[in-house]
Protein backbone atom coordinates (compact mmCIF):
# COMPACT_ATOMS: atom_id res chain seq x y z
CA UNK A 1 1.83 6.01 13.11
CA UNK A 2 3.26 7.86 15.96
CA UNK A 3 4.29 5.36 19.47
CA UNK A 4 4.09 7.06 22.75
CA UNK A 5 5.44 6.03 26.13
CA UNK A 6 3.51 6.67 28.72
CA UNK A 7 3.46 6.59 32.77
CA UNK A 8 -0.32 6.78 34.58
CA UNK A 9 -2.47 5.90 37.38
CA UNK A 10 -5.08 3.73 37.49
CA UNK A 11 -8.28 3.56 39.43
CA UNK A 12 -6.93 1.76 42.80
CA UNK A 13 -3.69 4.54 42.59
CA UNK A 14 -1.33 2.09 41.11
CA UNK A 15 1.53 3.38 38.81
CA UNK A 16 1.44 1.72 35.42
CA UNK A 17 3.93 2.76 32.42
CA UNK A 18 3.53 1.13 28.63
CA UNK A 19 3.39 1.93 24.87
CA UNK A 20 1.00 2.83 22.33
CA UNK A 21 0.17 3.34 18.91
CA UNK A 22 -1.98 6.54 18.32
CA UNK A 23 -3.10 9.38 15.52
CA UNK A 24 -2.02 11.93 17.69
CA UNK A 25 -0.85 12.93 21.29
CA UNK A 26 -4.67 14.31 21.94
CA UNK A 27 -5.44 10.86 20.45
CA UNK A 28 -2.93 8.87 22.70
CA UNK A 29 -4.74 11.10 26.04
CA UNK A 30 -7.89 9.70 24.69
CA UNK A 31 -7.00 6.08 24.47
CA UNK A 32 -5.72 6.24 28.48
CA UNK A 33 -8.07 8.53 30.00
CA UNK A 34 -11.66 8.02 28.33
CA UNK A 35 -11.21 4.69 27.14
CA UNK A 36 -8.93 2.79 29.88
CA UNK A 37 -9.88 5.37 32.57
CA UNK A 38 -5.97 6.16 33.72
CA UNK A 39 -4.70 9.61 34.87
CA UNK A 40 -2.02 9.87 32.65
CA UNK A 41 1.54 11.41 34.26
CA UNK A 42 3.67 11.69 31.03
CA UNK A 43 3.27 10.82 27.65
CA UNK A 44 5.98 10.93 25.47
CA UNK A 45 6.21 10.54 22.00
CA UNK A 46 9.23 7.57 20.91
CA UNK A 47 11.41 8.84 17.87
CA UNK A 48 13.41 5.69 17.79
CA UNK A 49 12.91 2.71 15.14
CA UNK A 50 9.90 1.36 17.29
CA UNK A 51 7.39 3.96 16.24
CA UNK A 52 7.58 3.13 12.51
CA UNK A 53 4.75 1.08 11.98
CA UNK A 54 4.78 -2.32 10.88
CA UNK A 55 4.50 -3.36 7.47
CA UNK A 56 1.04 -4.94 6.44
CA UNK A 57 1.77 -8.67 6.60
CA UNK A 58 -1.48 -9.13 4.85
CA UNK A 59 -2.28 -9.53 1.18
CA UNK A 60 -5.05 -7.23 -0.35
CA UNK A 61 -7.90 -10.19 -0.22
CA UNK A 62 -7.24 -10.73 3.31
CA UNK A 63 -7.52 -7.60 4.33
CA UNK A 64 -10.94 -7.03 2.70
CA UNK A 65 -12.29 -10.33 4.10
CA UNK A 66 -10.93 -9.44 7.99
CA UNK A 67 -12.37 -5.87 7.20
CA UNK A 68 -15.89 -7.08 5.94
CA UNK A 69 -16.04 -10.12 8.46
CA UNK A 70 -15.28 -7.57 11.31
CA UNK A 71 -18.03 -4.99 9.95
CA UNK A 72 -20.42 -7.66 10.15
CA UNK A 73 -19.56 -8.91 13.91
CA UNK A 74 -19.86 -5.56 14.67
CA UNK A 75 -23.16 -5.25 13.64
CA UNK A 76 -24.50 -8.14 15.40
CA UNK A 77 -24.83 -9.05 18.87
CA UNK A 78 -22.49 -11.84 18.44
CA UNK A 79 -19.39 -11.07 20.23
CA UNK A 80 -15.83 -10.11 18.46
CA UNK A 81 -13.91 -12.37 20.11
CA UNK A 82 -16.29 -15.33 19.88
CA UNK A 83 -17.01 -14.53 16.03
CA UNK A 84 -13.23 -14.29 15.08
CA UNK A 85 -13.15 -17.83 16.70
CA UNK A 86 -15.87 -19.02 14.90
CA UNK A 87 -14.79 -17.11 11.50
CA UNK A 88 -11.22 -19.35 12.39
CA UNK A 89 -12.96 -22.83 13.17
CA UNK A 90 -14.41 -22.09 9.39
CA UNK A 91 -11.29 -21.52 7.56
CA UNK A 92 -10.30 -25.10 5.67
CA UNK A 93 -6.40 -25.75 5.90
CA UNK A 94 -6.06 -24.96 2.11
CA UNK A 95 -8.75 -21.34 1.89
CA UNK A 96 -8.61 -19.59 -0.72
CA UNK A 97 -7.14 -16.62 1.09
CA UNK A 98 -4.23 -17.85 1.72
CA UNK A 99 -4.17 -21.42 3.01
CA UNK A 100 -3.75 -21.41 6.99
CA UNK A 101 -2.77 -17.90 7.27
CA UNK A 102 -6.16 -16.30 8.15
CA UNK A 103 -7.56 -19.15 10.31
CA UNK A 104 -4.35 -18.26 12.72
CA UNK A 105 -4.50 -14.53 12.20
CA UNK A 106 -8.41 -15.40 13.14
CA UNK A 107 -7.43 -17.07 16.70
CA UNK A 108 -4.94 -14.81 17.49
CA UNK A 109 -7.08 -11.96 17.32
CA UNK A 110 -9.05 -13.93 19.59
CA UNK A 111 -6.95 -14.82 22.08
CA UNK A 112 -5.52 -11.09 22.08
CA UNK A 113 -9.39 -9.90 22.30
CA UNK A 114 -9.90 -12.06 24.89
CA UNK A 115 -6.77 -10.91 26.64
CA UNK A 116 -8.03 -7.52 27.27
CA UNK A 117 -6.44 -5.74 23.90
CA UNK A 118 -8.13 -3.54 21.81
CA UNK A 119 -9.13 -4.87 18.20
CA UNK A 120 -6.60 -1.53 16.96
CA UNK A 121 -3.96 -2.23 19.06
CA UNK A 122 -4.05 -5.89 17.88
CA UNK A 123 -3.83 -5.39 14.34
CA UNK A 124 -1.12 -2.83 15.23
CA UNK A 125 0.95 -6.15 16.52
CA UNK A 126 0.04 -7.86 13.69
CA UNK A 127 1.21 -5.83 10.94
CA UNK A 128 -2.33 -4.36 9.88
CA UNK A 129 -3.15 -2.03 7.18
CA UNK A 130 -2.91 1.82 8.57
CA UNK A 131 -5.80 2.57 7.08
CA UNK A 132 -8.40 -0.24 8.53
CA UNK A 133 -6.62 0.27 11.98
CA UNK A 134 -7.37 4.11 11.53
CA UNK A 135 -11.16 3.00 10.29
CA UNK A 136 -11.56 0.93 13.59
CA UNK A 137 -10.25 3.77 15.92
CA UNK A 138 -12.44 6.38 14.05
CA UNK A 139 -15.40 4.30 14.70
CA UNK A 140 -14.79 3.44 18.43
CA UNK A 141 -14.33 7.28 18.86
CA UNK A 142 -17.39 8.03 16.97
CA UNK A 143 -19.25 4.92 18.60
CA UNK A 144 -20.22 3.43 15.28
CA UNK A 145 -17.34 0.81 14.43
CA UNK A 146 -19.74 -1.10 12.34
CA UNK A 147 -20.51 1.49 10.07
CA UNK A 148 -17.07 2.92 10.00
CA UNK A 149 -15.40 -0.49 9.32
CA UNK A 150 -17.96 -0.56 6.46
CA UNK A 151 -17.18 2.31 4.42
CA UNK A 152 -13.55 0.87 4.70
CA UNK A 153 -15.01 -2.23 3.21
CA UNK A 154 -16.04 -0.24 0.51
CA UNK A 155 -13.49 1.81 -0.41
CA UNK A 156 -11.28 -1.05 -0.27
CA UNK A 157 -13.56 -2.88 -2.37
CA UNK A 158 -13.48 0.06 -5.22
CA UNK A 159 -9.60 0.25 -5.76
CA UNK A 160 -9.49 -3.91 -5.62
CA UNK A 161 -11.88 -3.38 -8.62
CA UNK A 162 -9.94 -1.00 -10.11
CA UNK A 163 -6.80 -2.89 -10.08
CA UNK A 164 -8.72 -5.79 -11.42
CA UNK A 165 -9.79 -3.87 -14.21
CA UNK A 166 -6.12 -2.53 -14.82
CA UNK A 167 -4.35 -5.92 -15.09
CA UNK A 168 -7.29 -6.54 -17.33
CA UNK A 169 -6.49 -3.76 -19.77
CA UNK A 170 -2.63 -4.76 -19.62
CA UNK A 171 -3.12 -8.30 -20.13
CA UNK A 172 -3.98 -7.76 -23.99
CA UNK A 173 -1.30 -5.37 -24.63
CA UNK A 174 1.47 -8.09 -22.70
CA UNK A 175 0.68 -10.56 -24.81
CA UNK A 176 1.05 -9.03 -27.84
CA UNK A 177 3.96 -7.85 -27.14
CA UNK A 178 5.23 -11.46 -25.88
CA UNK A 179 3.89 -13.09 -29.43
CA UNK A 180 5.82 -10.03 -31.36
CA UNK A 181 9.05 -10.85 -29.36
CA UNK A 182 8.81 -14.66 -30.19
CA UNK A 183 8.18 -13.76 -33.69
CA UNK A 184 11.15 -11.80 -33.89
CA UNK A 185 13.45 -14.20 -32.55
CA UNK A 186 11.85 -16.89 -34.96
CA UNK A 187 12.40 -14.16 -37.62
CA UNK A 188 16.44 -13.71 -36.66
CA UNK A 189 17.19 -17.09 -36.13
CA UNK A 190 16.14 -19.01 -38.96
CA UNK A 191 14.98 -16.35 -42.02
CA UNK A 192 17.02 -13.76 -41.58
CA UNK A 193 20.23 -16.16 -41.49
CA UNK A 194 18.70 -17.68 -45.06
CA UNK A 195 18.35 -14.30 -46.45
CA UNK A 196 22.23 -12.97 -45.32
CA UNK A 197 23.82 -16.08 -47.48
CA UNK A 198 21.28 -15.63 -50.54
CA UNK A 199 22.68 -11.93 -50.53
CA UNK A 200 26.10 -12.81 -49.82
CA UNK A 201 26.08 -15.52 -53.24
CA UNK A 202 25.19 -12.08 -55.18
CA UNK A 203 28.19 -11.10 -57.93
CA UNK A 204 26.56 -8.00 -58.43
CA UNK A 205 27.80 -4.80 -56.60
CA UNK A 206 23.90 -4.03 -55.32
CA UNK A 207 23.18 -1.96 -52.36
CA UNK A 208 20.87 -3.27 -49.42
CA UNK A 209 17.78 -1.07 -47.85
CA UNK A 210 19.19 -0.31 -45.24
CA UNK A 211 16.38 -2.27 -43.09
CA UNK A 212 17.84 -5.17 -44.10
CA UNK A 213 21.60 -4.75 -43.59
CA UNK A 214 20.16 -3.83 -39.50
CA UNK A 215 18.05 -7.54 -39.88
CA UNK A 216 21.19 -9.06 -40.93
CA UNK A 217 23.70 -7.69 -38.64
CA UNK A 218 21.34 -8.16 -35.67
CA UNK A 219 20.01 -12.02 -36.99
CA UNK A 220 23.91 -12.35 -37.15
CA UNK A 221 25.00 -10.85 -33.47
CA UNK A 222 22.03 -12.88 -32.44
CA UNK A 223 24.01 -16.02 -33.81
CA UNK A 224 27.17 -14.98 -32.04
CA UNK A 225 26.16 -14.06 -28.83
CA UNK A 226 23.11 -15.78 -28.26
CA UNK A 227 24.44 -18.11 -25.28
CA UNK A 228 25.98 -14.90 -23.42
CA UNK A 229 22.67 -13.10 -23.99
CA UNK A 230 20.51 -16.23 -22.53
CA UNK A 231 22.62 -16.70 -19.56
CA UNK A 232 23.04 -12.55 -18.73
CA UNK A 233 19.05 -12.19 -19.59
CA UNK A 234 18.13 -13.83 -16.80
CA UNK A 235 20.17 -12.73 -14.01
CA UNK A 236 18.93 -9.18 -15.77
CA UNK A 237 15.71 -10.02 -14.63
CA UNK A 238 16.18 -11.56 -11.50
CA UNK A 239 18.25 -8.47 -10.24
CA UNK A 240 15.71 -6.13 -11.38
CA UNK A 241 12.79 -7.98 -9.06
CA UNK A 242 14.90 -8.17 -6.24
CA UNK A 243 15.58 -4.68 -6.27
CA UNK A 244 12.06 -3.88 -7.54
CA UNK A 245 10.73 -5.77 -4.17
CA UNK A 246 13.76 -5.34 -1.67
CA UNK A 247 15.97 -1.98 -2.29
CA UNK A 248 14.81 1.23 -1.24
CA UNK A 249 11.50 2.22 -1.18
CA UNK A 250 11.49 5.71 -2.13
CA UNK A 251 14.46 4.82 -4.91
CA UNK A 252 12.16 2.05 -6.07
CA UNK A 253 8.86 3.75 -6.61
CA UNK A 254 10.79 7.08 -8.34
CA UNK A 255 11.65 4.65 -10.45
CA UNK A 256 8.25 3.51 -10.94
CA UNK A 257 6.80 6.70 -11.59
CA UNK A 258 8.93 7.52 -14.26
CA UNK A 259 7.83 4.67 -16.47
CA UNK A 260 5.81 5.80 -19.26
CA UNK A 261 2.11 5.16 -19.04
CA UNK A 262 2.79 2.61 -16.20
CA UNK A 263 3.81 5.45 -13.86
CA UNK A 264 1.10 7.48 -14.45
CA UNK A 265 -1.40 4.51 -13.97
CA UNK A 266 0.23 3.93 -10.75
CA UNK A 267 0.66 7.84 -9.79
CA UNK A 268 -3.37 7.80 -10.40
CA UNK A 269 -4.04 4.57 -8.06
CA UNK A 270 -1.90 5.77 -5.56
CA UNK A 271 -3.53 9.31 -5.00
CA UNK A 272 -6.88 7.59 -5.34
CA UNK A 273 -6.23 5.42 -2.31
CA UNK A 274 -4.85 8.69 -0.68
CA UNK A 275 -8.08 10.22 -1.66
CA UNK A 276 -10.59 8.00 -0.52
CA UNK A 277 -8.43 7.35 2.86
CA UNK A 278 -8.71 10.82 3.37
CA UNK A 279 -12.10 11.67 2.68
CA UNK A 280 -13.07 8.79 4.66
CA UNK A 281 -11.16 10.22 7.92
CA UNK A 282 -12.44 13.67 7.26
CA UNK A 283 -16.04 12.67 7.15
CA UNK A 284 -15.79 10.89 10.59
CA UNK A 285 -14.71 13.87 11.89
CA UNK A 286 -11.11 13.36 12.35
CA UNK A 287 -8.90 16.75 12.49
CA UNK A 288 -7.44 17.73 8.96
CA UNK A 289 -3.99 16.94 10.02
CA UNK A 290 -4.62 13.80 11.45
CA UNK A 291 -6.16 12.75 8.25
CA UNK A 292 -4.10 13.56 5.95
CA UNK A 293 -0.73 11.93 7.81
CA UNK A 294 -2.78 8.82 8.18
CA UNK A 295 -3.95 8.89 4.71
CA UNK A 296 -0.51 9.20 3.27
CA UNK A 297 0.31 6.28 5.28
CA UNK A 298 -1.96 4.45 3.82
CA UNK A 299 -1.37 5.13 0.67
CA UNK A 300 2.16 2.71 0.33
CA UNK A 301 3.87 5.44 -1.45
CA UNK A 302 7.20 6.47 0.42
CA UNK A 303 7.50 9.61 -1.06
CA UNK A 304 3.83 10.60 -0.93
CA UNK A 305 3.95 9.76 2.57
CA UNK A 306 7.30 12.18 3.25
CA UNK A 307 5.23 14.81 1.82
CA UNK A 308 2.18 13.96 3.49
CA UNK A 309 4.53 14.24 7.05
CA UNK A 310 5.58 17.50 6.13
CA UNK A 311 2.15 18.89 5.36
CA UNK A 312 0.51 17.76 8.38
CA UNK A 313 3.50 18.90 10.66
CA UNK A 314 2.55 22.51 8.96
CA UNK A 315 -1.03 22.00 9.40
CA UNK A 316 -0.53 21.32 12.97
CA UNK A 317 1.32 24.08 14.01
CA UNK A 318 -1.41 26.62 12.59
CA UNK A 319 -0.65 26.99 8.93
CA UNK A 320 -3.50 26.95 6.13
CA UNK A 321 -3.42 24.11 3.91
CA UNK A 322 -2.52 25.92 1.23
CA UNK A 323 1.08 27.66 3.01
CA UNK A 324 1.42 23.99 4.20
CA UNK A 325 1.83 22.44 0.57
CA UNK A 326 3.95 25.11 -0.21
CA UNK A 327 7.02 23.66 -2.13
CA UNK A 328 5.88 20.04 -1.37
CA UNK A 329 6.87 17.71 -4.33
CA UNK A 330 4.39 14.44 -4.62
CA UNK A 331 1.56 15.78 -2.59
CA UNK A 332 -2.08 16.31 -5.27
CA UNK A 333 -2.31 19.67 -5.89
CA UNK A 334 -5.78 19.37 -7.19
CA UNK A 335 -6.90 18.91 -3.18
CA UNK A 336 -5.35 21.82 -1.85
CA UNK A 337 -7.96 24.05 -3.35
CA UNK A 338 -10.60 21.68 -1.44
CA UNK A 339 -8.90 21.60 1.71
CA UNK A 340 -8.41 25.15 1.66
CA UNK A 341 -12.18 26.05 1.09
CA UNK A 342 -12.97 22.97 3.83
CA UNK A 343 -10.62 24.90 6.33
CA UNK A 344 -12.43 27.98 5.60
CA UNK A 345 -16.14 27.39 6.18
CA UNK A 346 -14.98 25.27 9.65
């Protein structure tokens, strides 16, 4: 999400300068002139390192909680900043969401609340999920947080169900797969050893299936090099989840993507977040553009979101949706149809 630098005036004439997080620059105008009533003098948008936005720091069960805990303050009278103190005196030391992570997340929301900082803004600091922070700023422009925050709660809700129901479907098929592999390496180290010396006390000049000469030489490499295989296994595996978790992004998921069956699974759950996001901003109104950059955001995907850049750069400057996606790799094509009509009939 884009960071702007701006210089203003405030209501007594004094000169005040700061930063921001905002959709857009007409978004960024809003923030300072409705919303903290400031004439604003410049507003520039910062292309350095500071305007990528931080990484969530939450997991995907806090995030629904905060999200469905803040829906509900919002729809009461209760106060945010006294409910997310309350929420916080609630947490035990050991929660189920994450030990004593929320309860501090919980009072420094608070104390930032309390401080004069918008609940966006906050969660901006905090490393908050683009969408939810685009959820809350949709429904303080819209006036209706609580039932903004709600269909975020809901949407959220339907992919954590969805990815439940995944792991689900590939827990069967894992452990299958993990009984054939021990059954194999049962099968090479102790009967397929047996069966190469009954073969080799043979006189006879008989020719193996050739089935069982690959058993044999492998049950017999497996005897050779079965210490250099256990040590190099490991540190196999142990590179491959440090790179799968700490090299580069859009290197990593490419990767990903390419696996078979597991890629496409994870091509579909990645354009359904970036579908629902979307559809979500669009309903509340937000411009197409806006909407789709903050949707590809949202979606984790590094090269989704590249694409998603690109396309709402084009969209800005006047293009159709459908010019826009032209020669865009990673974007759904099945949407551009949709847009396309949307952009029509508005």
């Amino acid at each position: 999400m884009p960071n702007y630098h701006y210089t203003a005036v405030d209501q007594n004439g004094r000169a005040i300068t700061g930063e921001l997080f905002a959709l857009s620059r007409e978004d960024a105008l809003a923030q300072l002139s409705q919303a903290q009533g400031l004439e604003v003098q410049s507003l520039e948008e910062l292309k350095s390192d500071a305007a990528e936005p931080a990484q969530p720091s939450l997991s995907q069960k806090q995030s629904e909680y905060l999200a469905s805990q803040i829906a509900e303050l919002a729809s009461s009278s209760l106060p945010l900043e006294e409910g997310l103190r309350r929420l916080g005196d609630e947490q035990e030391s050991m929660s189920a969401f994450g030990h004593s992570r929320l309860k501090t997340l919980l009072y420094q929301l608070a104390n930032k609340l309390e401080g004069g900082v918008s609940l966006d803004k906050v969660l901006e600091e905090l490393g908050g999920a683009e969408d939810l922070i685009a959820a809350i700023r949709v429904g303080t422009k819209t006036g209706n947080a609580s039932s903004a925050i709600a269909q975020y709660v809901t949407y959220v809700r339907s992919l954590s169900h969805l990815r439940a129901r995944l792991s689900l479907a590939f827990f069967y098929p894992a452990v299958l797969f993990s009984m054939a592999v021990i059954i194999i390496l049962l099968f090479l180290r102790v009967i397929a050893p047996q069966m190469s010396q009954l073969f080799a006390g043979f006189q006879f000049n008989v020719e193996l299936p050739l089935i069982t000469l690959v058993m044999i030489r492998t049950a017999e490499f497996t005897e050779q090099y079965l210490p250099t295989v256990m040590i190099i296994t490991p540190l196999l595996v142990v590179g491959l989840i440090l790179f799968w978790r700490f090299g580069p992004p859009r290197y990593v998921r490419t990767i990903q993507l390419s696996i078979p069956v597991f890629g496409s699974i994870l091509h579909a759950l990645l354009l359904a977040r970036f579908s629902h996001c979307l559809a979500f901003l669009m309903e509340n109104m937000v411009p197409m553009y806006e909407s789709i950059q903050v949707a590809g955001m949202s979606s984790g995907d590094p090269l989704l979101r590249e694409a998603t850049d690109k396309w709402s750069e084009r969209l800005e400057q006047g293009d159709s949706p459908m010019d826009a996606a032209e020669g865009l790799r990673h974007i759904p094509r099945e949407l551009v149809p949709t847009l396309q009509s949307t952009r029509d009939v508005s």
